[in-house]
C-alpha atoms as a PDB file:
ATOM      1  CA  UNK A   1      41.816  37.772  17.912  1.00  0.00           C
ATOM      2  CA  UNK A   2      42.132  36.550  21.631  1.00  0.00           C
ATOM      3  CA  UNK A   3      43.964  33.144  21.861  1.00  0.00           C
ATOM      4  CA  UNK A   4      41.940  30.743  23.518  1.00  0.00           C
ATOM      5  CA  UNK A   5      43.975  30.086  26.596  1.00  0.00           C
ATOM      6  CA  UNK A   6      43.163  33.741  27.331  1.00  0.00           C
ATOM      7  CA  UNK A   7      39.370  32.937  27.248  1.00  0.00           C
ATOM      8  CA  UNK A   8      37.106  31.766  30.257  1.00  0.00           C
ATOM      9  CA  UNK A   9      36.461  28.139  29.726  1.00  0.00           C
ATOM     10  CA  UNK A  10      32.619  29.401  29.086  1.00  0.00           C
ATOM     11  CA  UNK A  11      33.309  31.971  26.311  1.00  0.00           C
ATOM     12  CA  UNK A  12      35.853  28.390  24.585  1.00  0.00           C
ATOM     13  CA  UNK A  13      32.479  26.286  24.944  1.00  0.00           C
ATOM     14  CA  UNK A  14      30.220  28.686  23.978  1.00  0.00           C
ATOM     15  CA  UNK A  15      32.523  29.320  20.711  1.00  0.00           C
ATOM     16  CA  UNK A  16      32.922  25.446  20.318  1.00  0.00           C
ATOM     17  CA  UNK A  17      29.453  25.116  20.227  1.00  0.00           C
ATOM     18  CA  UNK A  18      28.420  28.028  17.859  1.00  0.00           C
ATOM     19  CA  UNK A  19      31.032  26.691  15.259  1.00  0.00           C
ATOM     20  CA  UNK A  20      29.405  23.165  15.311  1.00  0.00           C
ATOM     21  CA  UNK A  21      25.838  24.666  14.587  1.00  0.00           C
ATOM     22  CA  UNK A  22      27.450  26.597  11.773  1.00  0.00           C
ATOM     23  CA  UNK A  23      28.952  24.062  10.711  1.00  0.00           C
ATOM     24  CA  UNK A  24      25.837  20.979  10.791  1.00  0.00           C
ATOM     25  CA  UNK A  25      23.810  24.226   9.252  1.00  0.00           C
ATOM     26  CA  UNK A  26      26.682  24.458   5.994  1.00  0.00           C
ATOM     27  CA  UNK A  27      26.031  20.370   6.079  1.00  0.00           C
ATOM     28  CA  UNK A  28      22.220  20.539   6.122  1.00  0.00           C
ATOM     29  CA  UNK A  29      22.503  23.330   3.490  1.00  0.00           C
ATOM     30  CA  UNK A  30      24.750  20.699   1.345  1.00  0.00           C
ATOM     31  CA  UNK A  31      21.872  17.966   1.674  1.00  0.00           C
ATOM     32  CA  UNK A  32      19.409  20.939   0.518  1.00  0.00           C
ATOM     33  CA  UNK A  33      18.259  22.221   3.965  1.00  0.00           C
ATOM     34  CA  UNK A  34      17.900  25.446   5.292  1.00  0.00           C
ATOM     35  CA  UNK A  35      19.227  27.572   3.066  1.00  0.00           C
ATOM     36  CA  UNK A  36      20.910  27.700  -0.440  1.00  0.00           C
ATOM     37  CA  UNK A  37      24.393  27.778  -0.336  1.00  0.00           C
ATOM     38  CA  UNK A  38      24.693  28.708  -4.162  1.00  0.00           C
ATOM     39  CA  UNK A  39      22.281  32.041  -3.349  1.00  0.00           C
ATOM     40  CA  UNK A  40      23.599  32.461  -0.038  1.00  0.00           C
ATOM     41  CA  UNK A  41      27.454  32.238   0.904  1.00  0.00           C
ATOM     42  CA  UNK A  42      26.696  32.932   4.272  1.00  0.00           C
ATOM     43  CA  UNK A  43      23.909  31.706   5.230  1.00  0.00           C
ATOM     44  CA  UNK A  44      24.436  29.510   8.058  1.00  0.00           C
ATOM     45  CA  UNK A  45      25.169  33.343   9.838  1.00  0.00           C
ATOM     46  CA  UNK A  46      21.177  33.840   8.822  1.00  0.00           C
ATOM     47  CA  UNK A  47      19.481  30.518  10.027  1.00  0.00           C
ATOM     48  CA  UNK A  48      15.965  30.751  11.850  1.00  0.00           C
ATOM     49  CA  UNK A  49      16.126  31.369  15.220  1.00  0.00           C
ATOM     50  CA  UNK A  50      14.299  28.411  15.783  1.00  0.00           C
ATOM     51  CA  UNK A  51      16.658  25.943  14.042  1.00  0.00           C
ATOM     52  CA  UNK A  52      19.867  27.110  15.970  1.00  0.00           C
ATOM     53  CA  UNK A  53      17.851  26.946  18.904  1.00  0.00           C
ATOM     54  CA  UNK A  54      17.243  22.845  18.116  1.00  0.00           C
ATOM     55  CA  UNK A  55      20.932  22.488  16.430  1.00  0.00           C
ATOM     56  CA  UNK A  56      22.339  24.129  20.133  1.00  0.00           C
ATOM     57  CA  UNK A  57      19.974  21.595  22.335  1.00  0.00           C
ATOM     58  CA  UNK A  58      21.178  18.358  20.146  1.00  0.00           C
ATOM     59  CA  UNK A  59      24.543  19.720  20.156  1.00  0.00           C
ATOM     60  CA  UNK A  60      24.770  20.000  24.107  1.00  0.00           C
ATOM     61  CA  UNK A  61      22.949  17.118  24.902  1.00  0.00           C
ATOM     62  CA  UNK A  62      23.681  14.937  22.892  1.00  0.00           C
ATOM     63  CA  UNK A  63      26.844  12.697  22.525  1.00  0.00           C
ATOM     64  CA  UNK A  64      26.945  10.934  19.578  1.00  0.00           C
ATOM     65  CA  UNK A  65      25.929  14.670  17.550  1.00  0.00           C
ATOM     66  CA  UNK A  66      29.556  15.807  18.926  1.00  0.00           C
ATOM     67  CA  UNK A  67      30.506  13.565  16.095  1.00  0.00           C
ATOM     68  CA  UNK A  68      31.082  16.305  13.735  1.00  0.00           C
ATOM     69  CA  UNK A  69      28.572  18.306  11.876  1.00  0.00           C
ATOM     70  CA  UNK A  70      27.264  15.765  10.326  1.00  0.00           C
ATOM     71  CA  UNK A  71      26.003  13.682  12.560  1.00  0.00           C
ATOM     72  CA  UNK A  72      24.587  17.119  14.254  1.00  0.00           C
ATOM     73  CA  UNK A  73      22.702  17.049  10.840  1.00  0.00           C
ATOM     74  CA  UNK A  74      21.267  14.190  10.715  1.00  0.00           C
ATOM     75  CA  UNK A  75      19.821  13.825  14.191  1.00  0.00           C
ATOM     76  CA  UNK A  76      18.175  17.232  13.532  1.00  0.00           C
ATOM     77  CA  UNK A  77      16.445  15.769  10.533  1.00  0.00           C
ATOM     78  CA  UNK A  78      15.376  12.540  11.958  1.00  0.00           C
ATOM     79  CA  UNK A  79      14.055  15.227  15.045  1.00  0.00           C
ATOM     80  CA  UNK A  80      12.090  17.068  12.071  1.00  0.00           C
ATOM     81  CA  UNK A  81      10.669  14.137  10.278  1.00  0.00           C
ATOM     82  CA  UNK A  82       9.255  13.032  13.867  1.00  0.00           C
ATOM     83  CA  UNK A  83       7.568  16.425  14.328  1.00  0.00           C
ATOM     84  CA  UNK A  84       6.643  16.449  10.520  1.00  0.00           C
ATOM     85  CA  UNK A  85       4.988  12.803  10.556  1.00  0.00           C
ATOM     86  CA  UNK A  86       2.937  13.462  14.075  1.00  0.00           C
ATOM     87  CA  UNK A  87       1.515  16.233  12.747  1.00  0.00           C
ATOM     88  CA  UNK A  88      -0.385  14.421  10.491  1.00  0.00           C
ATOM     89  CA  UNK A  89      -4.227  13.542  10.798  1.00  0.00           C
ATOM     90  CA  UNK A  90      -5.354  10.376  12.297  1.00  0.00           C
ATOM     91  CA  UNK A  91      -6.860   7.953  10.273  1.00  0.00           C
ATOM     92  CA  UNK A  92      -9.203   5.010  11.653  1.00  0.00           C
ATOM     93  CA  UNK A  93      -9.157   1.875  10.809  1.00  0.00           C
ATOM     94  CA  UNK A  94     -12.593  -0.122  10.393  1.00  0.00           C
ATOM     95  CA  UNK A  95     -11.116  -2.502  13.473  1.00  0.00           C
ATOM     96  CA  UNK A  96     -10.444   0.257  15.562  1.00  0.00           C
ATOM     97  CA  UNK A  97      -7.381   0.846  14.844  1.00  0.00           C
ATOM     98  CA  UNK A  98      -5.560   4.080  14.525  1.00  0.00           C
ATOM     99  CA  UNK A  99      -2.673   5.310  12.764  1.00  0.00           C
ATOM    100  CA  UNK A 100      -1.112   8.739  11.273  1.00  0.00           C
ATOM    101  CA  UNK A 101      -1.675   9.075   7.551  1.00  0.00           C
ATOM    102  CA  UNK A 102      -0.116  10.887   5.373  1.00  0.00           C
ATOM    103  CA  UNK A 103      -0.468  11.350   1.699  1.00  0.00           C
ATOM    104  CA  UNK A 104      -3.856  11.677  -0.178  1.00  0.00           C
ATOM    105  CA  UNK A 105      -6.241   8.173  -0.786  1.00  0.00           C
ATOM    106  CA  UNK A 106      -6.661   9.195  -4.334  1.00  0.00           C
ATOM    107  CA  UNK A 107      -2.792   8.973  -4.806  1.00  0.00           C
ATOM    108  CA  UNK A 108      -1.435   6.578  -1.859  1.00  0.00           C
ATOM    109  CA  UNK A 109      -0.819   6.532   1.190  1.00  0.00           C
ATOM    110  CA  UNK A 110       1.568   5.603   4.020  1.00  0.00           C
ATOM    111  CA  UNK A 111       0.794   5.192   7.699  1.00  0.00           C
ATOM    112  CA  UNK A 112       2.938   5.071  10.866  1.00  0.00           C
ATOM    113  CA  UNK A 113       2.222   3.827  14.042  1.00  0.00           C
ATOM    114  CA  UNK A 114       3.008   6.805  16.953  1.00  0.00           C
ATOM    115  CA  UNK A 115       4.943   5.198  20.089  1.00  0.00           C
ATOM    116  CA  UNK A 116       7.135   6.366  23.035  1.00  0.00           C
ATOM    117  CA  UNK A 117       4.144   8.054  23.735  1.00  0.00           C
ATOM    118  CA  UNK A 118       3.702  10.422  21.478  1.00  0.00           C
ATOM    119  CA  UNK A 119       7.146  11.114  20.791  1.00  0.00           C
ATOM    120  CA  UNK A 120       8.367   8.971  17.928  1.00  0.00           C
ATOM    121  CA  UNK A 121       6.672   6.557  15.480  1.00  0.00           C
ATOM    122  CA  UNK A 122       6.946   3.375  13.778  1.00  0.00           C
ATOM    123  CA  UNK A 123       6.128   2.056   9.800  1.00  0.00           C
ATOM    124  CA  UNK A 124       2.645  -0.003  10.186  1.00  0.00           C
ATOM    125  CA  UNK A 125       2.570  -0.035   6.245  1.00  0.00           C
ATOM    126  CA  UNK A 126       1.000   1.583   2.601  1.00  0.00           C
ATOM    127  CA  UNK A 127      -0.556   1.165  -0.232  1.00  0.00           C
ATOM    128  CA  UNK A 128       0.138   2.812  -4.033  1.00  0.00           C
ATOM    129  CA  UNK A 129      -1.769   4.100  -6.769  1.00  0.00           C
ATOM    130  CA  UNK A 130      -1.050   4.637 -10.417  1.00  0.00           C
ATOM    131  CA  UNK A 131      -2.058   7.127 -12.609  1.00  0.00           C
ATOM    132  CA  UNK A 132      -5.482   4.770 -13.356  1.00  0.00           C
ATOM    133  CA  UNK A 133      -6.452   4.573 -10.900  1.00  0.00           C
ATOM    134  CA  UNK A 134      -5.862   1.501 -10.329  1.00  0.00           C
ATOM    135  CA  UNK A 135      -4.051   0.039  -6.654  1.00  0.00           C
ATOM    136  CA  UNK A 136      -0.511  -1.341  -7.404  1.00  0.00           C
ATOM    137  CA  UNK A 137      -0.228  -2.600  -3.680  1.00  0.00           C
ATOM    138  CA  UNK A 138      -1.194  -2.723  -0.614  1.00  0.00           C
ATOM    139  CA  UNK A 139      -0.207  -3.937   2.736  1.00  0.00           C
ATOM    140  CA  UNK A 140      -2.712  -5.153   5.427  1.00  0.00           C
ATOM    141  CA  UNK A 141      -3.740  -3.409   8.368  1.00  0.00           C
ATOM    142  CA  UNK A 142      -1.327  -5.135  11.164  1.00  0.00           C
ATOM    143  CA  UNK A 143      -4.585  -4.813  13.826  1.00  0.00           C
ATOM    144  CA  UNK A 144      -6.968  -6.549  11.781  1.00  0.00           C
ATOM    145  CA  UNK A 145      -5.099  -7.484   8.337  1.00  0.00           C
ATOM    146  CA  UNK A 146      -7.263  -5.743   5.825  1.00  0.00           C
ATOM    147  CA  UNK A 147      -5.795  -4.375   3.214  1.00  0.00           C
ATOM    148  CA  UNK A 148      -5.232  -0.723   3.844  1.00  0.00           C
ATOM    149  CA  UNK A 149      -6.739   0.235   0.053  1.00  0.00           C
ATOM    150  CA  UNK A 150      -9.480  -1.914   0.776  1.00  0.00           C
ATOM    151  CA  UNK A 151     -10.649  -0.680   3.717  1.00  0.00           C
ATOM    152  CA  UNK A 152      -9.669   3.024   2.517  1.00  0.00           C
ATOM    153  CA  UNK A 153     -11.755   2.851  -0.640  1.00  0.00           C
ATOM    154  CA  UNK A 154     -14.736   2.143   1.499  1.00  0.00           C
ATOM    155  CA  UNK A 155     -14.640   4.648   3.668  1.00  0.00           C
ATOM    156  CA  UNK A 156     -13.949   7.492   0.423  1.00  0.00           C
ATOM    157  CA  UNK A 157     -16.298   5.722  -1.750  1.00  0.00           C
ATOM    158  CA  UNK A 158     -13.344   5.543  -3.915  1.00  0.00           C
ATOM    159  CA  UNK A 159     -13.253   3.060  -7.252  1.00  0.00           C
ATOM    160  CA  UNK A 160     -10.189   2.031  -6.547  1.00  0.00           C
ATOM    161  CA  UNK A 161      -9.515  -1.359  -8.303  1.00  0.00           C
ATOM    162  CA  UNK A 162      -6.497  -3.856  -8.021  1.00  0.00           C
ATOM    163  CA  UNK A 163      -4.300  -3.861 -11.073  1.00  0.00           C
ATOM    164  CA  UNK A 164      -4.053  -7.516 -10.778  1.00  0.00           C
ATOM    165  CA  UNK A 165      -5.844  -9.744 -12.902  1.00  0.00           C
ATOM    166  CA  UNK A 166      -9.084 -11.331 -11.535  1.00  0.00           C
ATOM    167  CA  UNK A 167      -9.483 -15.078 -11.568  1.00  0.00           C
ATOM    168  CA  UNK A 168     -11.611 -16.969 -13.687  1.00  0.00           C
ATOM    169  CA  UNK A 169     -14.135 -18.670 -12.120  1.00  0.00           C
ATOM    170  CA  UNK A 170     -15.428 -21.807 -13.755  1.00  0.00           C
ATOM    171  CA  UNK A 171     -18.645 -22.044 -15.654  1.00  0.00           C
ATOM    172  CA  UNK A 172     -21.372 -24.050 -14.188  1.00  0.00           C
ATOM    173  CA  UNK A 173     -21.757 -27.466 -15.872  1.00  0.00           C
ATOM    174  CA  UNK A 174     -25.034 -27.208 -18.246  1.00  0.00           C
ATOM    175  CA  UNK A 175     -28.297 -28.807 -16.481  1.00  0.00           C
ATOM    176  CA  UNK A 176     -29.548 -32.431 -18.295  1.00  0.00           C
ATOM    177  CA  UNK A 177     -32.298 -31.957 -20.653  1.00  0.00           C
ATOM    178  CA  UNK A 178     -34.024 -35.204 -19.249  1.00  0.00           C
ATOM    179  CA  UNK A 179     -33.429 -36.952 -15.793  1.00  0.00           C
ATOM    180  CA  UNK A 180     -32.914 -40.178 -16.832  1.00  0.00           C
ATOM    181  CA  UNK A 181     -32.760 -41.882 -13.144  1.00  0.00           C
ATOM    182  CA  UNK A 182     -36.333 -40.179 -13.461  1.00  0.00           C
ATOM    183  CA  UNK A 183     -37.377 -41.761 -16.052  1.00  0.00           C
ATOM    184  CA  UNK A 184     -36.832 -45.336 -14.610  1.00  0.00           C
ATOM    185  CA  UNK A 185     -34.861 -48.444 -15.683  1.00  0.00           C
ATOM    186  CA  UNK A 186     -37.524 -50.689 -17.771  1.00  0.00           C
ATOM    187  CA  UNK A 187     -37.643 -47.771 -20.802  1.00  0.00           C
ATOM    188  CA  UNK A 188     -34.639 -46.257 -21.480  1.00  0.00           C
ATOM    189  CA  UNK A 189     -35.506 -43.212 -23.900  1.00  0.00           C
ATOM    190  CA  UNK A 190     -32.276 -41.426 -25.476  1.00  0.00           C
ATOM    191  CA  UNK A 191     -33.026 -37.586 -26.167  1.00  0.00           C
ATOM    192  CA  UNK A 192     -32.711 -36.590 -29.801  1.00  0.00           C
ATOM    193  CA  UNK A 193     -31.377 -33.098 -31.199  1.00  0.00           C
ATOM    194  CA  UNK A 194     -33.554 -30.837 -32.132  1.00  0.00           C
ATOM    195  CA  UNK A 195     -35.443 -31.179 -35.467  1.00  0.00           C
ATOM    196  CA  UNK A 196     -34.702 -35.003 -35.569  1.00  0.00           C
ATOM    197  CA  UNK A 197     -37.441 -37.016 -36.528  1.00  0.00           C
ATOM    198  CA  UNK A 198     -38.913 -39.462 -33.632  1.00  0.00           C
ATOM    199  CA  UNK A 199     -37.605 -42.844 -34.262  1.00  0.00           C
ATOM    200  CA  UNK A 200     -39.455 -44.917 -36.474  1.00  0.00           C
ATOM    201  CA  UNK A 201     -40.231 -48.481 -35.606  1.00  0.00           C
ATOM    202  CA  UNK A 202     -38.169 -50.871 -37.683  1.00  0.00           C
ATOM    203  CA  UNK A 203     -39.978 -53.162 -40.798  1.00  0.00           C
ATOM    204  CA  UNK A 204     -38.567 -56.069 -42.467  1.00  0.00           C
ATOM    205  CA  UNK A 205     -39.254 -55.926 -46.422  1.00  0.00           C
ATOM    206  CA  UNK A 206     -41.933 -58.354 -47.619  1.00  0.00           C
ATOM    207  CA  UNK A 207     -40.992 -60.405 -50.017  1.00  0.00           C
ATOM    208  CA  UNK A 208     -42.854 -59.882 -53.729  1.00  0.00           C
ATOM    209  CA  UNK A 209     -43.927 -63.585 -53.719  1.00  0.00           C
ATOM    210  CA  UNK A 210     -45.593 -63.070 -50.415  1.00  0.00           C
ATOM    211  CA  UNK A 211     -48.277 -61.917 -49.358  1.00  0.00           C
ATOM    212  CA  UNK A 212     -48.305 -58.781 -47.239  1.00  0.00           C
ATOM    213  CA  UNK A 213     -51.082 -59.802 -45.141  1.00  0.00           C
ATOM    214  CA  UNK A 214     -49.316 -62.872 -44.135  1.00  0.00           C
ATOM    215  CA  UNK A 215     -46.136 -61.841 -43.564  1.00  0.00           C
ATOM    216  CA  UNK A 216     -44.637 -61.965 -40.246  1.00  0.00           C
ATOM    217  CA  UNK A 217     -41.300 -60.610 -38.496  1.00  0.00           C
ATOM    218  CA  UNK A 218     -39.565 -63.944 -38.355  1.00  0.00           C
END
């Protein structure tokens, strides 16, 4: 093997650099990323062409990946979960507006907000969905503040229903048989249950030494 100090200083970079994407590829691989270390020893020697191509770019330009490996690792993932979550389709909100979604309404979903034009993205929120059916949360739109579920289980025609228990409204208060304001002040009538005989008028018992013809009240 040549010693280094025999080697042009572009042949020590260039060496220096294809170690550290071996190495961030045998870190990746550790995390479960491109490729199986347990099936495949050596692997990181048979990585796409595509991913040493992105591990090379981060590792050259970028300072904090020259780290170690693993910080090489981990700003290629965050650069793949960009690429991953702007590929998803747009979804419109009923205000207008618009978001990436991804996951299907039927089981969930989360959307993100794309800024830095077009280049990165941001949380704007979700909603979940058990295996009833039934929506276990949701947060509102931040544009408008609908619920997300809401406004997605209009647009699906989806019965989705919140798990959380609806309140009881109160029952009306019955309607009076009789309107006794109505019915005036000078006769004051009482209403009876049903099947109650109408009041009688009250008689004082005559005497049996009296005479029924002649005898009065008082």
């Amino acid at each position: 093997m040549i010693p280094a100090a025999y080697l042009p200083p572009a042949a020590v970079a260039f060496v220096d650099l294809f170690q550290r994407i071996v190495d961030a590829a045998d870190d990746l691989a550790a995390r479960g990323y491109v490729y199986d270390p347990d099936d495949d020893p050596d692997g990181a020697w048979m990585i796409p062409v595509e991913t040493a191509a992105e591990l090379a770019t981060l590792a050259a330009g970028c300072r904090e990946c020259r780290r170690g490996p693993s910080a090489l690792a981990q700003h290629w993932l965050n650069q793949q979960q960009v690429k991953y979550i702007l590929s998803q389709p747009d979804w419109t909100c009923t205000c207008g507006a618009v978001y990436k979604a991804h996951g299907g309404p039927r089981h969930g979903q989360e959307f993100y907000t794309v800024i830095e034009d077009g280049k990165g993205f941001d949380w704007a929120g979700s909603f979940g969905v058990n295996s009833k059916g039934k929506v276990t949360g949701s947060d509102p739109c931040p544009a408008c503040g609908r619920p997300f579920a809401e406004t997605v289980s209009v647009q699906y025609r989806l019965p989705m229903l919140s798990s959380q228990p609806r309140r009881k409204t109160p029952a009306p208060s019955p309607e009076p048989l009789f309107d006794l304001a109505a019915m005036g002040t000078a006769r004051r009538c009482v209403p009876r249950a049903l099947g109650e005989a109408p009041a009688q008028p009250r008689r004082w018992p005559v005497p049996l030494s009296q005479d029924p013809e002649e005898a009065t009240l008082f």
